[in-house]
Each structure stands twice: as structure tokens, then as C-alpha cells.
N, C-alpha and C. Protein backbone atom coordinates (compact mmCIF):
# COMPACT_ATOMS: atom_id res chain seq x y z
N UNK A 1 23.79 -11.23 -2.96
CA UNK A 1 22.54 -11.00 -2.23
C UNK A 1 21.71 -12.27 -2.23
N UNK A 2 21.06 -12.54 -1.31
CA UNK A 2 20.28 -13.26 -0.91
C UNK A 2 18.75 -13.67 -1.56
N UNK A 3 17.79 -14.36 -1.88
CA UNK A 3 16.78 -14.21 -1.95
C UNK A 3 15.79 -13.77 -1.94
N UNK A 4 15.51 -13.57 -0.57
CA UNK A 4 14.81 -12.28 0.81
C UNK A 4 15.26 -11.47 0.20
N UNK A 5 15.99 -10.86 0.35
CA UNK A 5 16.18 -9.43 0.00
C UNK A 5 16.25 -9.03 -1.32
N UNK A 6 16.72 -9.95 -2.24
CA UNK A 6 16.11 -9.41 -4.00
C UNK A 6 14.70 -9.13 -3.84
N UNK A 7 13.77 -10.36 -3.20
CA UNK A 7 12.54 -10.07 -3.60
C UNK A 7 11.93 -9.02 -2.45
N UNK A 8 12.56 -8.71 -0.95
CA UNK A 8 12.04 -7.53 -0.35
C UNK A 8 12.20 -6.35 -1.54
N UNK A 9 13.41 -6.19 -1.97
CA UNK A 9 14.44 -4.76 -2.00
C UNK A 9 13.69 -4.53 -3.56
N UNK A 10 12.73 -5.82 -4.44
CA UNK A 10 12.05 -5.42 -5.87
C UNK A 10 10.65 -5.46 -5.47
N UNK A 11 10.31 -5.92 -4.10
CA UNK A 11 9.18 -5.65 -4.14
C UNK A 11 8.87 -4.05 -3.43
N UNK A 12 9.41 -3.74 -2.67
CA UNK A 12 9.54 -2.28 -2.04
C UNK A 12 9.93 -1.16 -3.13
N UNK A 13 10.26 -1.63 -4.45
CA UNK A 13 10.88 -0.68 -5.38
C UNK A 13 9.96 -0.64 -6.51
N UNK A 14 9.39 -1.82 -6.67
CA UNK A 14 8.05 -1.73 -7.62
C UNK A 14 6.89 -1.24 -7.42
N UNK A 15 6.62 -1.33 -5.59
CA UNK A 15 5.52 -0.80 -5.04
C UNK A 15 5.68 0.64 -5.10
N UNK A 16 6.68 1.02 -4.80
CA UNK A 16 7.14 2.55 -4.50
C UNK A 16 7.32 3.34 -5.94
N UNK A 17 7.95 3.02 -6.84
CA UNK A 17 7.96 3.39 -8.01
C UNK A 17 7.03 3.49 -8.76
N UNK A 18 6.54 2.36 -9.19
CA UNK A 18 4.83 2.40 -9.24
C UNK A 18 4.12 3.34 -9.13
N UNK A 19 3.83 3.19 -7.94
CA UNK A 19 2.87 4.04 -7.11
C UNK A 19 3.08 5.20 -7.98
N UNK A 20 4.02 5.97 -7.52
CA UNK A 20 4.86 7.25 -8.02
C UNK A 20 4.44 7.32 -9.38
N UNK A 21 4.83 6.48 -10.29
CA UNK A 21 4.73 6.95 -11.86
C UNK A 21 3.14 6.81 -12.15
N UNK A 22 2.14 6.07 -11.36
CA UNK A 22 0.69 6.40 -11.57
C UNK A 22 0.17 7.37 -10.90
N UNK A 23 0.81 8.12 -10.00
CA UNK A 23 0.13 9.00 -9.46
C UNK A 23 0.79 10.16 -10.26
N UNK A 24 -0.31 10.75 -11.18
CA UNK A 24 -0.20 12.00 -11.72
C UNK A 24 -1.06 13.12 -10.68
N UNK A 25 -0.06 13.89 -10.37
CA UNK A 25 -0.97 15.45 -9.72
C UNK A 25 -0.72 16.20 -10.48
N UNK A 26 -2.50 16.30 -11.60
CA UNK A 26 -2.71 17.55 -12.74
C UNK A 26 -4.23 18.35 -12.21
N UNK A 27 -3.72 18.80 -12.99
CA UNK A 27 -5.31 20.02 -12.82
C UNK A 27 -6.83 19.05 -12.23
N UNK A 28 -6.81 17.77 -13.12
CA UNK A 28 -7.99 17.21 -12.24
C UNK A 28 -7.74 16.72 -10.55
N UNK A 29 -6.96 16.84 -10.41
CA UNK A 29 -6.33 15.85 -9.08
C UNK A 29 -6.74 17.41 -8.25
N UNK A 30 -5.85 18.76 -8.74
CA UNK A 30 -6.06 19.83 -8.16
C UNK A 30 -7.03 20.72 -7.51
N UNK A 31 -7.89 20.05 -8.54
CA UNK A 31 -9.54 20.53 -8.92
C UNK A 31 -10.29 19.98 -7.54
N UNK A 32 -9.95 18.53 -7.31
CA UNK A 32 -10.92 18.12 -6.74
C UNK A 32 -11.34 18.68 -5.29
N UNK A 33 -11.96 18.95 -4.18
CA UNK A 33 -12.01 19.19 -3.22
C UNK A 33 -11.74 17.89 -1.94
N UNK A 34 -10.79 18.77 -1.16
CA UNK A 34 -10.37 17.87 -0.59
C UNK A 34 -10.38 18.20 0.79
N UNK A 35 -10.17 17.44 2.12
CA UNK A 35 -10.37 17.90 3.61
C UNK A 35 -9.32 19.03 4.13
N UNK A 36 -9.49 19.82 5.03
CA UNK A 36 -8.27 20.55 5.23
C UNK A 36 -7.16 19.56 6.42
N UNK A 37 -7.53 18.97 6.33
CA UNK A 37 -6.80 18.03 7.68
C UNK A 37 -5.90 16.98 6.23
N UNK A 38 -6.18 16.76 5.04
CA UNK A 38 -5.27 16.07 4.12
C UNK A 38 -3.84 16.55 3.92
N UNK A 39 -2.94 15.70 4.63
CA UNK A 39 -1.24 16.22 4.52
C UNK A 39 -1.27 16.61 2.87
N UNK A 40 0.27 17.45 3.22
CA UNK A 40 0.48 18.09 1.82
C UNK A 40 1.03 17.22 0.99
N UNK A 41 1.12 17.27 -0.41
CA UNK A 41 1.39 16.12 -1.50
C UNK A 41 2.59 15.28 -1.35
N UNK A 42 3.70 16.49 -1.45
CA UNK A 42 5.10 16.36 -0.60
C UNK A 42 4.98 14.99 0.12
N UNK A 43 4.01 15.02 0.97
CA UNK A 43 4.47 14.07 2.22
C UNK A 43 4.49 12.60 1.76
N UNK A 44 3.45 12.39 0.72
CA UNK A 44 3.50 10.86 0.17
C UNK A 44 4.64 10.27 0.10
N UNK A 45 5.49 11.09 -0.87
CA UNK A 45 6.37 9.68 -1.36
C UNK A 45 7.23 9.56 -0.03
N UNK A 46 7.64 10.57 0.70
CA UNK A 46 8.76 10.02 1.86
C UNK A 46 8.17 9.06 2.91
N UNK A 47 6.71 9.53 2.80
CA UNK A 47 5.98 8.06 3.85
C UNK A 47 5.76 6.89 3.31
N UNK A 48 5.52 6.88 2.17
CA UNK A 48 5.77 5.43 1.05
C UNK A 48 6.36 5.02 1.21
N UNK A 49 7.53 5.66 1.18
CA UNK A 49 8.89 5.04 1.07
C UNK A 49 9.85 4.37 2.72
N UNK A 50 8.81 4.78 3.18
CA UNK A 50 9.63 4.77 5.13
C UNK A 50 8.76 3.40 5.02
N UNK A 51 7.16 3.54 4.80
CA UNK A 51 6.09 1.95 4.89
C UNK A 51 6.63 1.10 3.86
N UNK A 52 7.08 1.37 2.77
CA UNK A 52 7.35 0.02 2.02
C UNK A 52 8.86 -0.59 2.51
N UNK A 53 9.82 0.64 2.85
CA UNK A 53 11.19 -0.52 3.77
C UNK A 53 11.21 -1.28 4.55
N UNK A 54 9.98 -0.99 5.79
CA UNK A 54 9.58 -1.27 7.11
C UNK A 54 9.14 -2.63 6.14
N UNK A 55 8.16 -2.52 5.21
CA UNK A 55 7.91 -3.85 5.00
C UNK A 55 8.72 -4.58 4.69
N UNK A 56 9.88 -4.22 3.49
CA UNK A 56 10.42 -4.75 3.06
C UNK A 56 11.33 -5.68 4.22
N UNK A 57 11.86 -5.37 5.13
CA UNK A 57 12.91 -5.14 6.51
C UNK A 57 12.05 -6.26 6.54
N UNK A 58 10.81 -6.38 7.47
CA UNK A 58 9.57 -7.54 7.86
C UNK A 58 9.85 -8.95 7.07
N UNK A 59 9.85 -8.37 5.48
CA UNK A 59 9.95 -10.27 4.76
C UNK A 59 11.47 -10.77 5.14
N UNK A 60 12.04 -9.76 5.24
CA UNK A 60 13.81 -10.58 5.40
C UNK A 60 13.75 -11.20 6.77
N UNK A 61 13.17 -10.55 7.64
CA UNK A 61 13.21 -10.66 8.94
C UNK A 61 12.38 -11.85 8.98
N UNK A 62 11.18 -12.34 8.42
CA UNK A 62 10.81 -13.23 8.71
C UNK A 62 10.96 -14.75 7.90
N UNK A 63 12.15 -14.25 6.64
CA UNK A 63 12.53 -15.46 5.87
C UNK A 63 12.91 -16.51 6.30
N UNK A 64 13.72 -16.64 7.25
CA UNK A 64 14.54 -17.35 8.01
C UNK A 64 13.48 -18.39 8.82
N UNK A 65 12.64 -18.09 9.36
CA UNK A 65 11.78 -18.60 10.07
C UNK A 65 10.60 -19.71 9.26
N UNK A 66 10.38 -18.65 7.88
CA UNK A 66 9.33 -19.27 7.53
C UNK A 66 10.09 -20.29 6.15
N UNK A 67 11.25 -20.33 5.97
CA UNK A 67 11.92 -21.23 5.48
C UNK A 67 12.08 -22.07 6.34
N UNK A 68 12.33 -22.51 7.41
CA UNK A 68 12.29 -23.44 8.85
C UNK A 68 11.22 -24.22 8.87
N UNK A 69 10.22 -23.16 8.85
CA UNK A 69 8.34 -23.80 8.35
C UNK A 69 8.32 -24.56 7.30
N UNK A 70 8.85 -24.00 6.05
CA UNK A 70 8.62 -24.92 4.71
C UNK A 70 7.61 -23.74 4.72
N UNK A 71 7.26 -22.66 4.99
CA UNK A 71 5.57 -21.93 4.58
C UNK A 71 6.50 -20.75 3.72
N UNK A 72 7.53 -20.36 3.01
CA UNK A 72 8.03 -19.38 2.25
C UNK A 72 7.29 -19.27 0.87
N UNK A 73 6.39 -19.96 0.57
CA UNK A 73 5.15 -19.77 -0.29
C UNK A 73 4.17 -19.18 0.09
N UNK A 74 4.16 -19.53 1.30
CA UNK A 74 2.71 -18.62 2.28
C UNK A 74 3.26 -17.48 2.38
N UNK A 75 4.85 -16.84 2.52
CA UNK A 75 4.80 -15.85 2.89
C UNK A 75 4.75 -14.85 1.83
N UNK A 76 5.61 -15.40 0.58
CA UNK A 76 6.05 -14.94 -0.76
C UNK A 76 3.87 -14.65 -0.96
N UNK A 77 3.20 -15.44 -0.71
CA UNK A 77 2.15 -15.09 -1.23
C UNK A 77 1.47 -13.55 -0.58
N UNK A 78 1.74 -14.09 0.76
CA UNK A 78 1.57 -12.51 1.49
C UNK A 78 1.95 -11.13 0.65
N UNK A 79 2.68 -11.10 0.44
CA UNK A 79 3.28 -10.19 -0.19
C UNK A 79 2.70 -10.42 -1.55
N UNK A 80 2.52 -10.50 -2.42
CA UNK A 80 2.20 -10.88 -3.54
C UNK A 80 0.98 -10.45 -4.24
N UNK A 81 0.09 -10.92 -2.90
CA UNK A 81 -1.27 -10.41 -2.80
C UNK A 81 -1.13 -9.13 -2.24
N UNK A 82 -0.70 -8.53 -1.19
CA UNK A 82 -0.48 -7.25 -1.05
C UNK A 82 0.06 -6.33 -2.40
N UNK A 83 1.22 -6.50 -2.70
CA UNK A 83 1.40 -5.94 -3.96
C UNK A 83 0.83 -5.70 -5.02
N UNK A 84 -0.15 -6.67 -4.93
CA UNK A 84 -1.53 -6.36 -6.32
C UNK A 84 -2.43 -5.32 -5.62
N UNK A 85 -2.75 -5.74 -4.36
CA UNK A 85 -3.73 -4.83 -3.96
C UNK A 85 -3.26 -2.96 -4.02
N UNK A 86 -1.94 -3.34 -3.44
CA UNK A 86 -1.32 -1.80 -3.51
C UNK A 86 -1.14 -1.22 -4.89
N UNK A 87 -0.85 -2.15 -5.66
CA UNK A 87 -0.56 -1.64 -7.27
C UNK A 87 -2.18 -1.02 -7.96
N UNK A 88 -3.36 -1.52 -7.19
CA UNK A 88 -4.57 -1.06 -7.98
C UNK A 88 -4.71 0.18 -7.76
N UNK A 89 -4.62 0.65 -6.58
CA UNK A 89 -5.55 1.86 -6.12
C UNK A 89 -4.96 3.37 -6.83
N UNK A 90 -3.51 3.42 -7.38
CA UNK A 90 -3.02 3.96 -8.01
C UNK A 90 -3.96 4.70 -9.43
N UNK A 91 -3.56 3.71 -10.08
CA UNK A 91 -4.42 3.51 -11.28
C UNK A 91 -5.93 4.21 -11.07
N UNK A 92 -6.35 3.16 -10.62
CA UNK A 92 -8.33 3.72 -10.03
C UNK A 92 -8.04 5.10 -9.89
N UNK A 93 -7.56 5.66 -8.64
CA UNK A 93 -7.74 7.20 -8.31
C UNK A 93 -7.32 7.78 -9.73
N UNK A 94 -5.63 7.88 -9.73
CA UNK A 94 -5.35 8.97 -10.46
C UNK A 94 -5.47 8.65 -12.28
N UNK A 95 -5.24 7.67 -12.57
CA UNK A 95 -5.34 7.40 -14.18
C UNK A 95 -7.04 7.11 -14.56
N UNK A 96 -7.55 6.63 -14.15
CA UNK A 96 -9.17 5.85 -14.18
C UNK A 96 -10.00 7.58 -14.16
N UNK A 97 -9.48 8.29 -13.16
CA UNK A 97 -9.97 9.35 -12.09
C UNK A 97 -11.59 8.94 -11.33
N UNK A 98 -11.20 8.15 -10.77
CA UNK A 98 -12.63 7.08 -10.29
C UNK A 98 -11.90 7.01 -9.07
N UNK A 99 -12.10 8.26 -7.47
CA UNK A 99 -11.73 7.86 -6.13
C UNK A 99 -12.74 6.74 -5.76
N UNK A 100 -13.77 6.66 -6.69
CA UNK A 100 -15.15 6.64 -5.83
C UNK A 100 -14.32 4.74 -6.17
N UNK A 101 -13.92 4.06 -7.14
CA UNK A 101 -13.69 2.81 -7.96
C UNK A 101 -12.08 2.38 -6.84
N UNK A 102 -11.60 3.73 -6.18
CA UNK A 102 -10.71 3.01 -5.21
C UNK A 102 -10.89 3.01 -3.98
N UNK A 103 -12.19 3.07 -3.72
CA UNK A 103 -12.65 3.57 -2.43
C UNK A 103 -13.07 1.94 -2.29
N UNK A 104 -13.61 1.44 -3.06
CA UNK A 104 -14.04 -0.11 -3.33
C UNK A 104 -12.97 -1.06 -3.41
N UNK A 105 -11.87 -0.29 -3.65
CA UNK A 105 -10.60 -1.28 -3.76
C UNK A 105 -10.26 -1.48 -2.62
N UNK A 106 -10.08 -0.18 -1.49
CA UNK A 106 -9.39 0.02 -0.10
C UNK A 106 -9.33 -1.35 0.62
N UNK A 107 -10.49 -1.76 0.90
CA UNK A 107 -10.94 -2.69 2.04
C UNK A 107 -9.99 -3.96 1.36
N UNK A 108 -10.27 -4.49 0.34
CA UNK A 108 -9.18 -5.50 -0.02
C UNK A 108 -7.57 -5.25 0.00
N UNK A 109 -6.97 -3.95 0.05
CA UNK A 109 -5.77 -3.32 0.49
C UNK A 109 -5.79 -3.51 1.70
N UNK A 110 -6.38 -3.01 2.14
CA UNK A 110 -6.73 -3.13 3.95
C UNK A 110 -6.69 -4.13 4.46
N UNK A 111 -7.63 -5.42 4.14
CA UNK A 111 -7.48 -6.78 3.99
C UNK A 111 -5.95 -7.16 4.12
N UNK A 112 -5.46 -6.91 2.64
CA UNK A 112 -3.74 -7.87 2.34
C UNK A 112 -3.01 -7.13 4.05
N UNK A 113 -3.02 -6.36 4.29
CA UNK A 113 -2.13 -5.29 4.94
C UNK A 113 -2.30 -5.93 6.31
N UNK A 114 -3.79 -6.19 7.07
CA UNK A 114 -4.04 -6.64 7.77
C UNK A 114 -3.44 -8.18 8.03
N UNK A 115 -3.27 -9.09 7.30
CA UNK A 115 -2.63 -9.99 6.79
C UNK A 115 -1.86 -10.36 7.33
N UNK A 116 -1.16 -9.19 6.36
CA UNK A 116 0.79 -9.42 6.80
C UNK A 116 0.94 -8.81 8.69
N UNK A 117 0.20 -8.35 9.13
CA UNK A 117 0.25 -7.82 10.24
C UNK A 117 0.27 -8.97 11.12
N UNK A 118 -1.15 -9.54 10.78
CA UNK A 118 -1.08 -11.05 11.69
C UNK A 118 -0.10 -12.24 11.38
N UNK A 119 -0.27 -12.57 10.60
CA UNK A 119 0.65 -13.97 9.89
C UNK A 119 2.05 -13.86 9.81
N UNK A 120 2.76 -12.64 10.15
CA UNK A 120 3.93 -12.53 10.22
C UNK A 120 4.55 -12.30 11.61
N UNK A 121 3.50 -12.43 12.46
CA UNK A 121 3.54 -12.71 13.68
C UNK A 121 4.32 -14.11 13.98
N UNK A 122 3.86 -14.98 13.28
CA UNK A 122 4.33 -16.29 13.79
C UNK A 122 5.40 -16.62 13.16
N UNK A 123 6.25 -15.74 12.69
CA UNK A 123 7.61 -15.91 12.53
C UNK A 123 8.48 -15.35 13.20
N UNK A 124 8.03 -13.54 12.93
CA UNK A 124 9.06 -13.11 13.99
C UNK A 124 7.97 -11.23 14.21
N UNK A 125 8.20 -11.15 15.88
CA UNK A 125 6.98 -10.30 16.17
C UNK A 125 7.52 -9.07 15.78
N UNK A 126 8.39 -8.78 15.93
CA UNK A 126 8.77 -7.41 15.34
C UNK A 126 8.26 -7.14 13.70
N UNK A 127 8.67 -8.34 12.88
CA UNK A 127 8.43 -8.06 11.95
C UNK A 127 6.51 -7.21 11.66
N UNK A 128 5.92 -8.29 12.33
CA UNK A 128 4.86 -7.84 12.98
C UNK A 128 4.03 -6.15 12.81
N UNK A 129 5.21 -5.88 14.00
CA UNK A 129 5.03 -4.67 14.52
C UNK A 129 5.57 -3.46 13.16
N UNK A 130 6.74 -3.97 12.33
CA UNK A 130 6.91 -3.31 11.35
C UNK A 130 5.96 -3.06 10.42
N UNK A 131 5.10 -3.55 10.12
CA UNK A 131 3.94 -3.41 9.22
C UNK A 131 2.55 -2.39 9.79
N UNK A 132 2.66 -2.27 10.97
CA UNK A 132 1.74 -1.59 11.69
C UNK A 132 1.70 -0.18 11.09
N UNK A 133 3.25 1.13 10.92
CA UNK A 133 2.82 2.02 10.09
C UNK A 133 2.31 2.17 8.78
N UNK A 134 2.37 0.89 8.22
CA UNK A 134 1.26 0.51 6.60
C UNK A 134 -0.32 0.68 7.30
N UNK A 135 -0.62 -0.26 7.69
CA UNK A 135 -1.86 -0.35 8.60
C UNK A 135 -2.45 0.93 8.88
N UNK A 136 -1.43 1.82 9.62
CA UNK A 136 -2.17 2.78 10.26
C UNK A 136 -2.67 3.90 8.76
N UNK A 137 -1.72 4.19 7.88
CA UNK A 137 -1.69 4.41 6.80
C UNK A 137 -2.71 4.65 5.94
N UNK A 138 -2.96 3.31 5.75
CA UNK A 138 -3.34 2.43 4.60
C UNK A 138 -4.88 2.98 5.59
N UNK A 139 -5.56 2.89 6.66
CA UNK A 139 -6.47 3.21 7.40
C UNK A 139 -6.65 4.90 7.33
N UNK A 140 -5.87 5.60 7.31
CA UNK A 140 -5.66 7.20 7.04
C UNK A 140 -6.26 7.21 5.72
N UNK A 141 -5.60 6.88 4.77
CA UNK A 141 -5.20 7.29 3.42
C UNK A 141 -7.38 6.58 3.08
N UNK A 142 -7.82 5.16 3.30
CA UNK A 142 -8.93 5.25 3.23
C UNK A 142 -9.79 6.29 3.88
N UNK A 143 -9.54 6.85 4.83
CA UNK A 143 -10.68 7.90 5.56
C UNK A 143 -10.86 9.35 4.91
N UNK A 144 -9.32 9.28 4.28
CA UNK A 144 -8.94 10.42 3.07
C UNK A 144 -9.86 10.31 1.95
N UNK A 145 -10.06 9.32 1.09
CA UNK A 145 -10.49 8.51 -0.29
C UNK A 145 -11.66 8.57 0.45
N UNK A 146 -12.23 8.67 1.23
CA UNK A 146 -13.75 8.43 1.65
C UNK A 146 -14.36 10.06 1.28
N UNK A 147 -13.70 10.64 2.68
CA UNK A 147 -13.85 12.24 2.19
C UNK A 147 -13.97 12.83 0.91
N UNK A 148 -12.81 12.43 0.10
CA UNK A 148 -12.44 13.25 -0.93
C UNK A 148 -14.30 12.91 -1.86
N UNK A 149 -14.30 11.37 -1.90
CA UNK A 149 -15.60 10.53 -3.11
C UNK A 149 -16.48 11.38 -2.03
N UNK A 150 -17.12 11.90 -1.15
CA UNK A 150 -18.12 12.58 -0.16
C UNK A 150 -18.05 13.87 -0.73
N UNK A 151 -17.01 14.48 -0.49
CA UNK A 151 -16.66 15.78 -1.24
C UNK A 151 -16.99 16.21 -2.86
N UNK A 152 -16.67 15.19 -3.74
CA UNK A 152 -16.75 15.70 -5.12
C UNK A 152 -17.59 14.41 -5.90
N UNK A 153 -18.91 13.98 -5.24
CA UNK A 153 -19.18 12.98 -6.04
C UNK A 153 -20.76 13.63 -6.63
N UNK A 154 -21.31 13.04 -7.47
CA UNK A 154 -20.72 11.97 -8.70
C UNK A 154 -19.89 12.01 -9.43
N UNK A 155 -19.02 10.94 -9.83
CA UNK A 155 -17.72 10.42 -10.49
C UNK A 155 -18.30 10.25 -11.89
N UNK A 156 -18.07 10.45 -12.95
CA UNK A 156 -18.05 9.81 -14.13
C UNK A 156 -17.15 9.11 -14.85
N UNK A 157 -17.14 8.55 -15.43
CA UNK A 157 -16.11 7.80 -16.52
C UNK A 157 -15.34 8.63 -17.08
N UNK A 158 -13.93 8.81 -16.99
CA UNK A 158 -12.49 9.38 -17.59
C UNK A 158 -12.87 9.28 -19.16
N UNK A 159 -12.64 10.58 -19.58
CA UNK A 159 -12.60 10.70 -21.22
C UNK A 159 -11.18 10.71 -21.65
């Protein structure tokens, strides 16, 4: 295997796994009040998992190109910085239990995501376009986290 794809195929598996092992759904998660328009729990990980390949698919797709550039630092960073951003919001919501502490995170998620949307344009446009169901997502999932901190706030500090 290739480069690209170790670091797509560990970064799509750390994000996704991750995610997964910080997101506990217990009685507080249950508790909270939430919109009736919020998909069912179920649906996360198989859409996680469809947005983080699509991404993953995107860095291979655009390795080639941006090794041509000499910019495979710029892109490796893309990702990099996305991956931190995606790795926080986990934590915040469900371990912290502070929506209100990832509601503040979003926009810098949103940010990295936005990112890779543009800048991976100028390698290769599809790749591009692959990142768009993160985007749309990642834009859902904040309007969700908005509701939910609207719905059940004030937040206190996790005992």
C-alpha cells in the first residue's frame, strides 16, 4: 500500500472509531430533550462512516496532484487539522456532557471541513465535491447541537 492510502484508510478509521468509542448513549444522553426532526441514533455511525470514506477517497484522489505541487504538507495538514477538530466534539458532548462547550467547537469543525472543500479543489474537483456530504452534515449535526443546548440549557460541569 501506498502512502495516501495508509494515511486516508488511518485517518478515516481513527476518525470513525473514535468518534464511536466517545460517544456513549446513557441515561444522560437519553434524558436530554431533543428535536423531533433529530434522525434516529442508528443512523450515525453508517453516515460517519459513508462521510469519512468519501473523505478518505478525496486525499488519495488528490495525492497525486498535490505531490506534483510539492504542497502534500498543505494537504496532509488539511486533514490533520480537520481530524483534531472532528476528534473534539466527541468528547465535549458526550464525555464532558457540555453540548453547550461543542456548540463552540462546531464553527472551527465547520471551518476545517469548509477547507478541505475549497483547497482540494485545486487538485482534483471531484475530490472537491466528495467532501460536500461532510459539509452538509457537519452543518445538520450543528443545527442539531444548537437545538438540543436551546432545549436543555443550563449546562453544568460533569460530576
Amino acid at each position: 500500500m501506498t502512502f495516501p492510502i495508509i494515511f486516508a484508510v488511518a485517518w478515516a478509521v481513527i476518525l470513525g472509531l473514535g468518534g464511536g468509542l466517545l460517544t456513549k448513549i446513557g441515561e444522560w444522553y437519553r434524558n436530554l430533550r431533543k428535536p423531533s426532526w433529530q434522525p434516529p441514533d442508528w443512523l450515525f455511525g453508517p453516515a460517519w462512516t459513508v462521510i469519512l470514506g468519501l473523505a478518505a477517497w478525496a486525499f488519495v484522489r488528490c495525492w497525486p496532484a498535490a505531490e506534483a505541487a510539492g504542497e502534500t504538507s498543505f494537504l496532509i495538514g488539511l486533514y490533520v487539522v480537520n481530524g483534531v477538530f472532528h476528534f473534539l466534539w466527541s468528547p465535549l458532548f458526550f464525555t464532558v456532557k457540555r453540548p453547550d462547550w461543542a456548540l463552540i467547537e462546531v464553527p472551527f469543525l465547520w471551518l476545517s471541513v469548509l477547507s478541505l472543500t475549497v483547497f482540494l479543489r485545486q487538485w482534483d474537483e471531484l475530490a472537491s465535491w466528495l467532501i460536500v456530504p461532510y459539509l452538509v452534515w457537519v452543518s445538520f449535526a450543528a443545527i442539531l447541537n444548537w437545538k438540543i443546548v436551546q432545549l436543555n440549557r443550563p449546562f453544568t460541569p460533569a460530576h
